[in-house]
N, C-alpha and C. Protein backbone atom coordinates (compact mmCIF):
# COMPACT_ATOMS: atom_id res chain seq x y z
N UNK A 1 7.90 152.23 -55.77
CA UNK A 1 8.40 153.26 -56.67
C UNK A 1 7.24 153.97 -57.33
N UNK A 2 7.70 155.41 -57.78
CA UNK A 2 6.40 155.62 -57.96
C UNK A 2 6.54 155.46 -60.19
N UNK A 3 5.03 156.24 -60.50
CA UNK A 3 5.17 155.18 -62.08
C UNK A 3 6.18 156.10 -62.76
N UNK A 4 6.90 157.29 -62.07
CA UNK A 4 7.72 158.05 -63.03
C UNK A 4 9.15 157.02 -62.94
N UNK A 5 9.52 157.09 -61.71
CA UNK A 5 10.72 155.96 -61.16
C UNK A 5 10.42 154.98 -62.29
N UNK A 6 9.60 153.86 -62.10
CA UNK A 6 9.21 152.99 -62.99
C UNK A 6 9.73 153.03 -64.74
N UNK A 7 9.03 154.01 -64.82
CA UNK A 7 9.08 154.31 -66.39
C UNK A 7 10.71 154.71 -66.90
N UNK A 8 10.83 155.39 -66.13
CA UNK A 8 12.71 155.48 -66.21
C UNK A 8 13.18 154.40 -66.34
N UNK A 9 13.17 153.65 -65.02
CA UNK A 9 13.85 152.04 -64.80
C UNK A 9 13.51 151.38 -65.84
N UNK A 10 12.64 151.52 -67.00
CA UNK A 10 12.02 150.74 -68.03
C UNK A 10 13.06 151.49 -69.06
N UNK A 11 12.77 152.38 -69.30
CA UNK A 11 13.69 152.96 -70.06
C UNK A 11 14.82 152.77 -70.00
N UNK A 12 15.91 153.08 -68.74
CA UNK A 12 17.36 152.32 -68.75
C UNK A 12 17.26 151.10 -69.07
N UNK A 13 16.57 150.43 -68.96
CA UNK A 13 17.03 148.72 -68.72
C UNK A 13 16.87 148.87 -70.10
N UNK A 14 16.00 148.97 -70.87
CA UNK A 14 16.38 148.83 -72.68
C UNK A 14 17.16 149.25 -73.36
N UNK A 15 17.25 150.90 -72.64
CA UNK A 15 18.86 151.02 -73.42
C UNK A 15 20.37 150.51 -73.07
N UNK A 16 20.34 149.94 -71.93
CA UNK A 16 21.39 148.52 -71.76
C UNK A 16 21.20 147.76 -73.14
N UNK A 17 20.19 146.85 -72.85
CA UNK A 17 20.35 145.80 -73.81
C UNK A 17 20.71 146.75 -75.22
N UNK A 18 20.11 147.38 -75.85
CA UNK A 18 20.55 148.02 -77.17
C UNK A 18 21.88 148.27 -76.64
N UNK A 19 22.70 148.75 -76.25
CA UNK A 19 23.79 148.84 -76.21
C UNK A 19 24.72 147.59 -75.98
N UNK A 20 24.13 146.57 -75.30
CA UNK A 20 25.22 145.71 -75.59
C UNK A 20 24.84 144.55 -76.83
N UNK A 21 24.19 145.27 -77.49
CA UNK A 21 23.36 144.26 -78.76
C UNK A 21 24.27 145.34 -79.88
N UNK A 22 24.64 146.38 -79.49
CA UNK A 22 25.50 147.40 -80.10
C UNK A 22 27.30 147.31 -79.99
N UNK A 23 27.55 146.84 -79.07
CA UNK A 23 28.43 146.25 -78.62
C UNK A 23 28.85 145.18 -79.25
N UNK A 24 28.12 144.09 -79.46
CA UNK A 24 28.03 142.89 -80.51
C UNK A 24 28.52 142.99 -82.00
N UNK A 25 27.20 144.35 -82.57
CA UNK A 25 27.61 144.21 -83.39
C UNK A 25 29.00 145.16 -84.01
N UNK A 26 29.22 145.73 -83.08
CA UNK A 26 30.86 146.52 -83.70
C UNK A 26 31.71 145.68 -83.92
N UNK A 27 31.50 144.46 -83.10
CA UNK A 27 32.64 143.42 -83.16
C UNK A 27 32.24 142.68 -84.42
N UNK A 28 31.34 142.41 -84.85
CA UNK A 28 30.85 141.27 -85.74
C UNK A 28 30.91 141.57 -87.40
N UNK A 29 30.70 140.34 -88.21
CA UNK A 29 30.59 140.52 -89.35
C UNK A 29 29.31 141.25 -89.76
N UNK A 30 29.09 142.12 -90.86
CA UNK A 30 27.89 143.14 -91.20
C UNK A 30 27.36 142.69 -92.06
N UNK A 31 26.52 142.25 -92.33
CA UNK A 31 25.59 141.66 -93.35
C UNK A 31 24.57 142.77 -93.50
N UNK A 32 23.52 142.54 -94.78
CA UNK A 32 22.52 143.37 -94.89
C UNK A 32 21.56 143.34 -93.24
N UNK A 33 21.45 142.46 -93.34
CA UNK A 33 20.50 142.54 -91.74
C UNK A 33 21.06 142.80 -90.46
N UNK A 34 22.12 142.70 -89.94
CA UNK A 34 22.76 143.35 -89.29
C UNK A 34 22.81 144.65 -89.38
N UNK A 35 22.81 145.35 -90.60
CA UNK A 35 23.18 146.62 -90.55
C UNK A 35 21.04 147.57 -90.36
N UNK A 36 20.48 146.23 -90.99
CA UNK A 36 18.95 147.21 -91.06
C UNK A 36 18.99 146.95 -89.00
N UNK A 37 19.28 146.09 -88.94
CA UNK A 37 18.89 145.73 -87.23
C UNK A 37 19.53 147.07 -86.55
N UNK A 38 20.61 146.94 -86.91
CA UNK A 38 21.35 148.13 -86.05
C UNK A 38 20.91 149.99 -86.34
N UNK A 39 20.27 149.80 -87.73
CA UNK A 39 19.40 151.40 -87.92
C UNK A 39 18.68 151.32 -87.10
N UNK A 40 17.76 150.34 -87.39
CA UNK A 40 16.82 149.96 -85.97
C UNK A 40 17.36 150.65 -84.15
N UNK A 41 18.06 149.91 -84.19
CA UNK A 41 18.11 149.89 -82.47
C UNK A 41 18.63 151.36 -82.27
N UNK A 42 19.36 151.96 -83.52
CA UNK A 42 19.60 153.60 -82.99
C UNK A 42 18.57 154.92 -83.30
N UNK A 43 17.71 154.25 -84.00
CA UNK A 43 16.49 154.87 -84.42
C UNK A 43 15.64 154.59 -82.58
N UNK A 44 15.76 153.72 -82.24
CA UNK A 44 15.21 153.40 -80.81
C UNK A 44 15.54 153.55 -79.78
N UNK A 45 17.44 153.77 -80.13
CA UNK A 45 17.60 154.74 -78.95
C UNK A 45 17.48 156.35 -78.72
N UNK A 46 17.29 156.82 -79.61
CA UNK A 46 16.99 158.01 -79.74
C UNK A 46 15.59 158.05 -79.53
N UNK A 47 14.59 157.27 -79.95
CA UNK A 47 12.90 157.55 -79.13
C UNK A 47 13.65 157.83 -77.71
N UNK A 48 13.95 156.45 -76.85
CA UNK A 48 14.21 156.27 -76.04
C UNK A 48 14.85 157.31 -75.27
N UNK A 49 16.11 157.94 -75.69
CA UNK A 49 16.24 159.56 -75.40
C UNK A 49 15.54 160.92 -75.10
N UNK A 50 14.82 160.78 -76.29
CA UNK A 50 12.77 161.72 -75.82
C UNK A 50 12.63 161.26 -74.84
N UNK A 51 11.67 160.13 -74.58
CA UNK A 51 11.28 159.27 -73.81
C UNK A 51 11.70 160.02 -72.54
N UNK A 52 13.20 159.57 -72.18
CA UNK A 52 13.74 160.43 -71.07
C UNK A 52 13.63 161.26 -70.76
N UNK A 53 14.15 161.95 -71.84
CA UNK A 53 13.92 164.03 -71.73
C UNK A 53 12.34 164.18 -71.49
N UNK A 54 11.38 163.39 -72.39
CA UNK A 54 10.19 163.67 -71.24
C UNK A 54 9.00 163.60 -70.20
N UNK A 55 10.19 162.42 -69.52
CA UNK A 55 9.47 162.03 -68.13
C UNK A 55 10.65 162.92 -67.10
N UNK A 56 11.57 163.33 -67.23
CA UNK A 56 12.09 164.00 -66.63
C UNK A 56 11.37 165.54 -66.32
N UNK A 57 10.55 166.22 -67.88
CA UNK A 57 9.89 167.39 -67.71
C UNK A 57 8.65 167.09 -67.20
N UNK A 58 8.29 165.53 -67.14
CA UNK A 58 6.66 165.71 -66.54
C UNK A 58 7.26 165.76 -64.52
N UNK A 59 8.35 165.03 -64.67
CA UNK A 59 8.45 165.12 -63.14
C UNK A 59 8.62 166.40 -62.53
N UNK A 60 9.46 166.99 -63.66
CA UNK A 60 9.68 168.84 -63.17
C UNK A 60 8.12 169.34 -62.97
N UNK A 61 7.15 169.15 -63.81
CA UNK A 61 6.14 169.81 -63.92
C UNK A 61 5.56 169.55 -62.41
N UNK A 62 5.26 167.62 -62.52
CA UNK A 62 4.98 167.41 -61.11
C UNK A 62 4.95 168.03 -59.52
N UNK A 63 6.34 168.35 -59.18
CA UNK A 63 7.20 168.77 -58.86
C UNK A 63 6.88 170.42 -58.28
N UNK A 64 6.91 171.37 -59.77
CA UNK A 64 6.46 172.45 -59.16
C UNK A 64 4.99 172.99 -58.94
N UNK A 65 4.14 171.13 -59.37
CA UNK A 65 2.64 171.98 -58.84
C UNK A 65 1.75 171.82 -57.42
């Protein structure tokens, strides 16, 4: 694969786990730390969103040079 493939595949596979660590906690009791954990992980999925949006524009760039 090449390291753009890679870096994607790195990227999905974490936002799985945040999501089913998100998943967890909808079901669960909310405590103070539960709730800082969970700012957390959506504060990280949103890097993680960039992230995407821009290895997708370096591949475009790639791509048309």
């Amino acid at each position: 694969m090449s390291e753009t493939s890679d870096q994607m595949v790195s990227v999905l596979q974490e936002i799985s786990v945040l999501k089913q660590l998100e998943d967890e906690y909808a079901k669960g009791v909310k405590g103070s730390q539960e709730v800082a954990d969970h700012e957390s992980r959506h504060r990280r999925l949103e890097e993680l969103t960039q992230e995407i949006h821009r290895i997708a524009e370096s591949k475009k760039e790639n791509q048309s040079a």
